[in-house]
Protein backbone atom coordinates (compact mmCIF):
# COMPACT_ATOMS: atom_id res chain seq x y z
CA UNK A 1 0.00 0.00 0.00
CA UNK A 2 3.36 2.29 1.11
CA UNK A 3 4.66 1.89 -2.64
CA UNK A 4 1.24 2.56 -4.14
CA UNK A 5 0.64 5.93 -2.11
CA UNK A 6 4.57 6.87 -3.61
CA UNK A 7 3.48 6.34 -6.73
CA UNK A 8 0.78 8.59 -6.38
CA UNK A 9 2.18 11.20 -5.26
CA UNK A 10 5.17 11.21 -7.30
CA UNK A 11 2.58 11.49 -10.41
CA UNK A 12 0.73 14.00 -8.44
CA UNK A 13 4.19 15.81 -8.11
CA UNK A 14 4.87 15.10 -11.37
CA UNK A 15 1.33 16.50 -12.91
CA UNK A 16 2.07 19.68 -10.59
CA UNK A 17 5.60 20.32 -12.04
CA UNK A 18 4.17 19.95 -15.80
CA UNK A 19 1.32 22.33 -14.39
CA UNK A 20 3.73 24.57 -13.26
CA UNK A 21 6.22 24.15 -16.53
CA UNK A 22 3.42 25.03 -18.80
CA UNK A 23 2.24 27.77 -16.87
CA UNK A 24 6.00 29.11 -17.28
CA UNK A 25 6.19 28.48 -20.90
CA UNK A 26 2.52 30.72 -21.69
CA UNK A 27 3.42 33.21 -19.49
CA UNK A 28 6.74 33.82 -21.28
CA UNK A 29 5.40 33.29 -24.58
CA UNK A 30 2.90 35.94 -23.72
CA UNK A 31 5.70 38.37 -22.55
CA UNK A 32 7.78 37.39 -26.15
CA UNK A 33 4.63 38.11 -27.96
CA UNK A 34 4.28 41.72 -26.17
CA UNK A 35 7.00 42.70 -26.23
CA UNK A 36 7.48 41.80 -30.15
CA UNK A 37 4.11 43.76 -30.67
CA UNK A 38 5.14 46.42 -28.32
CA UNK A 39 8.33 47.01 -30.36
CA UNK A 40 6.31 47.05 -33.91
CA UNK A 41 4.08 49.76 -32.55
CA UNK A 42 6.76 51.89 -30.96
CA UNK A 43 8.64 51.48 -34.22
CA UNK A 44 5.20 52.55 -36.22
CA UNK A 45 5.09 55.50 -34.12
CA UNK A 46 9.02 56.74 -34.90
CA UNK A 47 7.60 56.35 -38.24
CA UNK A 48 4.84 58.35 -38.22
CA UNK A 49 6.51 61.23 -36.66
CA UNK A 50 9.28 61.13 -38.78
CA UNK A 51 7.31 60.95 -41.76
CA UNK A 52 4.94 63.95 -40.11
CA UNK A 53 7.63 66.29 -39.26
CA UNK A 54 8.93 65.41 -43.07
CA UNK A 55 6.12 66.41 -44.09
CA UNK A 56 5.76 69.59 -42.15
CA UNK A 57 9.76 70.86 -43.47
CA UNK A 58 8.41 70.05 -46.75
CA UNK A 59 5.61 72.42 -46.67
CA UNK A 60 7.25 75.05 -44.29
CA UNK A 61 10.48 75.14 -46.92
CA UNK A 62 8.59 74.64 -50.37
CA UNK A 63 5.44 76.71 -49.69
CA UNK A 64 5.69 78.68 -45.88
CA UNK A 65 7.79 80.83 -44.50
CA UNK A 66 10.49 78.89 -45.13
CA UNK A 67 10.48 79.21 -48.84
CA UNK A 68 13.31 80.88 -50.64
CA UNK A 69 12.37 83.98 -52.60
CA UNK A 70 12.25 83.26 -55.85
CA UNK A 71 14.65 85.45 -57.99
CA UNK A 72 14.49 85.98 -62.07
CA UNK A 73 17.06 83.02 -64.28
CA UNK A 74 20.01 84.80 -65.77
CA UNK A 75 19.97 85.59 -69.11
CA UNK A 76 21.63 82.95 -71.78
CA UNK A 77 23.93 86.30 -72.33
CA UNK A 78 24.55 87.22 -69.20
CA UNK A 79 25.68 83.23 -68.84
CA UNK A 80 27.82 84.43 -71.38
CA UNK A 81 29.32 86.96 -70.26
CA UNK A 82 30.57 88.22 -73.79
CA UNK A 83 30.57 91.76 -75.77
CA UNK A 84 28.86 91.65 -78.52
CA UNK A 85 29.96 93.88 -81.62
CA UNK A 86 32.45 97.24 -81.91
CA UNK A 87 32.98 97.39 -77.85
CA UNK A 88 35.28 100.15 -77.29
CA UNK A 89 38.48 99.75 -75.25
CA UNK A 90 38.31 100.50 -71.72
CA UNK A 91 41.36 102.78 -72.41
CA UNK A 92 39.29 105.07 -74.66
CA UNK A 93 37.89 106.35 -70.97
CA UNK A 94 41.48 107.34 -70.46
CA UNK A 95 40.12 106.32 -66.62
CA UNK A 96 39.68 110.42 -66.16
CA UNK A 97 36.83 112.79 -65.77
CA UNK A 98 35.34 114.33 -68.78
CA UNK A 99 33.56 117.30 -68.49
CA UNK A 100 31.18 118.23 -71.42
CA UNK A 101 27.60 119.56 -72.68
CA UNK A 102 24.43 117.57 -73.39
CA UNK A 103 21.74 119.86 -75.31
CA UNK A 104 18.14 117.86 -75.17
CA UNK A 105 15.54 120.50 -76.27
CA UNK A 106 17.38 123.71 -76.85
CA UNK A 107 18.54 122.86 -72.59
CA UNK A 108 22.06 122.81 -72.33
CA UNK A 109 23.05 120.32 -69.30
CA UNK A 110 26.11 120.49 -67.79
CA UNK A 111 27.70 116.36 -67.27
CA UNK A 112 30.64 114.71 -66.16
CA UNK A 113 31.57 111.52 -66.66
CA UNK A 114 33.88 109.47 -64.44
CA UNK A 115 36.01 107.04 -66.66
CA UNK A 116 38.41 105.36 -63.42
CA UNK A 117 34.67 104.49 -61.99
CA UNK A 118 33.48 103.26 -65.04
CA UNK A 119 36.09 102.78 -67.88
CA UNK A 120 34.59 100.33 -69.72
CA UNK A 121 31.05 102.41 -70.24
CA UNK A 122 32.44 105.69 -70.38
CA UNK A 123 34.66 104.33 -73.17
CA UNK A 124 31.86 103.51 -74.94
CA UNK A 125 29.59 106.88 -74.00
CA UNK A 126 32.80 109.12 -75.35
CA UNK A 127 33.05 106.87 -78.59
CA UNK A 128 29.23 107.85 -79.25
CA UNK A 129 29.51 111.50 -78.41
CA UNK A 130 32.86 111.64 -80.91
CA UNK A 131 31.04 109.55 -83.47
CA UNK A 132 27.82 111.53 -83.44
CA UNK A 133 25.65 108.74 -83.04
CA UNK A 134 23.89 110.22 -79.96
CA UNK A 135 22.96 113.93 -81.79
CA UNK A 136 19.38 113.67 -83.05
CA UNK A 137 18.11 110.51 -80.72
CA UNK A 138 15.02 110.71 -79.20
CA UNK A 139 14.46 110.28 -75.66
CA UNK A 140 11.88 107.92 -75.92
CA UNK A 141 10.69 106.98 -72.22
CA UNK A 142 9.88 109.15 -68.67
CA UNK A 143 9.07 107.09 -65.65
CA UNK A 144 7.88 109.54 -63.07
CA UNK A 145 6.37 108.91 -59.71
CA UNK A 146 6.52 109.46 -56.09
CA UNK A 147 9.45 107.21 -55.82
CA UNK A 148 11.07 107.38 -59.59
CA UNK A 149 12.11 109.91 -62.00
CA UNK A 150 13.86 109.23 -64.92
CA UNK A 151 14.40 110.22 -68.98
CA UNK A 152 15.86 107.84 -71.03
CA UNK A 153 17.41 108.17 -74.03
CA UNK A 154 19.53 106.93 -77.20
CA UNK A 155 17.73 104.47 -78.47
CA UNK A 156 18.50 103.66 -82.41
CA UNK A 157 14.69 103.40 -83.71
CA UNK A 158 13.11 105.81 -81.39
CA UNK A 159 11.31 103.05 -79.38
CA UNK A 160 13.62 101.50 -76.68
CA UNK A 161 14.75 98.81 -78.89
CA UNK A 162 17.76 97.76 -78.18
CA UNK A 163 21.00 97.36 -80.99
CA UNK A 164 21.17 93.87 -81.04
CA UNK A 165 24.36 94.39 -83.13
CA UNK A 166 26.03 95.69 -80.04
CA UNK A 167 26.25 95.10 -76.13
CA UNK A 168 28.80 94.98 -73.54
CA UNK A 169 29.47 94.54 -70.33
CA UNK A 170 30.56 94.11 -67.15
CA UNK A 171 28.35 96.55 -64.80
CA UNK A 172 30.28 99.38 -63.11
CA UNK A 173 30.16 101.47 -60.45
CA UNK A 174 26.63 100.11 -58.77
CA UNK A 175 24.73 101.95 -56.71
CA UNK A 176 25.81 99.49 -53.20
CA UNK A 177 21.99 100.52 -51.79
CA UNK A 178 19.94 100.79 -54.98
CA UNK A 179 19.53 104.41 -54.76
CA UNK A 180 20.31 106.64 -57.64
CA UNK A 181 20.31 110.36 -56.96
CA UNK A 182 19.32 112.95 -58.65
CA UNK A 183 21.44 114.26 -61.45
CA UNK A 184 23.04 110.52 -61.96
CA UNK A 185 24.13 109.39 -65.60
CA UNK A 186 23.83 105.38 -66.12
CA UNK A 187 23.77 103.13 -68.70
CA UNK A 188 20.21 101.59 -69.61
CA UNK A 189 20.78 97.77 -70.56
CA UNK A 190 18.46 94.61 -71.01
CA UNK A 191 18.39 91.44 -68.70
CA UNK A 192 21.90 91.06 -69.26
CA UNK A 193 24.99 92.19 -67.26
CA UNK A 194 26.30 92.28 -70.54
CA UNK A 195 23.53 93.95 -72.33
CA UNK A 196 24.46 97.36 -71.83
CA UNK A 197 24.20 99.60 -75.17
CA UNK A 198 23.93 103.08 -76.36
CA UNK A 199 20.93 104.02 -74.20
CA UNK A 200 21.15 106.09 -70.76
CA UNK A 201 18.77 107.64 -68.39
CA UNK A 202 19.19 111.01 -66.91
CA UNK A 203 17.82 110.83 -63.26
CA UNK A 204 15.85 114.05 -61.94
CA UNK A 205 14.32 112.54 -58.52
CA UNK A 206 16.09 110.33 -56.31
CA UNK A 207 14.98 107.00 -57.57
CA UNK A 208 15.49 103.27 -56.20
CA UNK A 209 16.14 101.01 -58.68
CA UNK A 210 15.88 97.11 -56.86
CA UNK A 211 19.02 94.97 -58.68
CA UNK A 212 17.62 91.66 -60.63
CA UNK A 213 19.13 88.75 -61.44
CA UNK A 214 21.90 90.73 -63.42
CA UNK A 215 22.72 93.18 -60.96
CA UNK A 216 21.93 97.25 -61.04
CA UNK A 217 23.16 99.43 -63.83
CA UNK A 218 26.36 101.62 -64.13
CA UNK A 219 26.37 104.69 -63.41
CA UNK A 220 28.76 107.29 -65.59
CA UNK A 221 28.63 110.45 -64.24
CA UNK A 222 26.16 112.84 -63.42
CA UNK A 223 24.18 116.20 -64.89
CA UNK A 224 26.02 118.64 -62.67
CA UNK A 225 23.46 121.89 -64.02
CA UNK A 226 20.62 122.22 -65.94
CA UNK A 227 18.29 119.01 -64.09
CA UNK A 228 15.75 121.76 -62.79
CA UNK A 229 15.14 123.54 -66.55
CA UNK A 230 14.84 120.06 -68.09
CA UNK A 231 12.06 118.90 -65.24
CA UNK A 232 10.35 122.48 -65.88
CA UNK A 233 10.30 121.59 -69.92
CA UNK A 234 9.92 118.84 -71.60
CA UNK A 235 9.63 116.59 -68.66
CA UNK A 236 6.80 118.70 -66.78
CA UNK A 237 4.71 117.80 -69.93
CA UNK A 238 3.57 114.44 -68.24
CA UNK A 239 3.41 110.94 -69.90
CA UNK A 240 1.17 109.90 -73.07
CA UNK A 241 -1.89 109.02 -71.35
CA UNK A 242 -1.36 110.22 -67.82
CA UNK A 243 0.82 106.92 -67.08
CA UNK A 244 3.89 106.55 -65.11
CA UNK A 245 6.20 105.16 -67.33
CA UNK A 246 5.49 105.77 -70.74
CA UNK A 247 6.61 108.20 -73.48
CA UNK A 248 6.68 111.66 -72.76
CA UNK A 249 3.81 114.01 -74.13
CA UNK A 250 6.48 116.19 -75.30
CA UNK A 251 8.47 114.93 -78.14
CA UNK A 252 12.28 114.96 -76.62
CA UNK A 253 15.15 114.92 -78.61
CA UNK A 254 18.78 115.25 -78.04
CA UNK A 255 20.32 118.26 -79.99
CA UNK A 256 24.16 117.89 -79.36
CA UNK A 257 26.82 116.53 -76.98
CA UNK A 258 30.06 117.88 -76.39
CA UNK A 259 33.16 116.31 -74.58
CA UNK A 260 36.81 117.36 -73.58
């Protein structure tokens, strides 16, 4: 009876342990199981906030705040970088001041030109003034406003066009803060730092000019007398149809320029 009770219990022990085993094994399987589920979520999670702050850059750099002003392509020819046509050499400037006489409706204006500021363009403004070519252009377009006033002139056909038979470049002599005073001489150009040609623009306010992609425009010299009897003439007239940049109601013309 002794050895039968043993047996018993040792089974009963036995059955207990296996019990007891099992119960182990589920409750670590379980743990496995969570913690392997546990890890996929949390790694979900990294996921969706990296992917949600992506997304947030994205928008705050392409279309917020963020975004870079966008600025005007350069020019194939300012790419370039190349005169085009009978340039004159810089050393025509002779890199001194010129003093002279500009003559644009029968009112003679007093300029100077500053060839060590701007050789290359003051080479080329002397070489027009010797060859004649400015004496009988019309100046073509007025810009005036509360913040602008300008006259420019020289263009070949009468209508702003430029010479496509003849640019240069670099720029010169930049306004640094975009401001050109009153009484400033520059060089009117196209797109291009190299697209400066035989047109200029007297200045008779103080006038900002914002640079673009090319930069600002060169400045030559200035009108050093006669700015106040050419605003009382021809540019007191107004603009063709009361605009702000347009051509002037009074036909302008450039008589003569002198030198030395």
């Amino acid at each position: 009876m002794a050895s039968s009770k043993n047996q018993e219990r040792d089974a009963r022990e036995a059955r207990d342990r296996l019990k007891a085993y099992n119960a182990r094994q589920a409750v670590h399987s379980h743990q496995v199981k969570r913690r392997w589920r546990d890890n996929l979520f949390a790694a979900l999670g990294v996921l969706v906030i990296a992917a949600a702050a992506a997304g947030v850059q994205f928008v705050y750099f392409s279309t917020g705040p963020g975004a870079p002003t966008p600025a005007p392509s350069d020019s194939a020819s300012a790419a370039a970088g190349a005169n085009v046509g009978a340039v004159p050499d810089i050393s025509v400037s002779e890199f001194r001041t010129w003093t002279g006489e500009m003559t644009i409706n029968g009112i003679p204006l007093a300029i100077e030109l500053d060839g060590a500021a701007a050789p290359q363009a003051v080479a080329a403004f002397v070489t027009d003034v010797q060859s004649g070519y400015l004496a009988g252009k019309t100046c073509h377009r007025l810009v005036s406003s509360a913040t602008a006033g300008l006259l420019q002139c020289g263009s070949a056909d009468g209508t702003g066009a430029s010479d496509p038979a003849y640019s240069y470049g670099p720029l010169e002599n930049v306004p640094a803060d975009d401001l050109y005073l009153t009484g400033f001489l520059a060089i009117a150009r196209t797109g291009s730092a190299y697209g400066n040609g035989h047109q200029f623009f007297i200045v008779f306010s103080d006038t900002t000019l914002p640079k673009d992609a090319a930069g600002g425009y060169t400045v030559i010299g200035k009108v050093t007398n006669g700015i106040d009897q050419l605003v009382a003439g021809p540019i007191s007239g107004g603009i063709v149809d009361g605009a702000q940049d347009g051509a002037p109601v009074t036909p302008t013309t450039i008589d003569s320029v002198t030198i030395q």
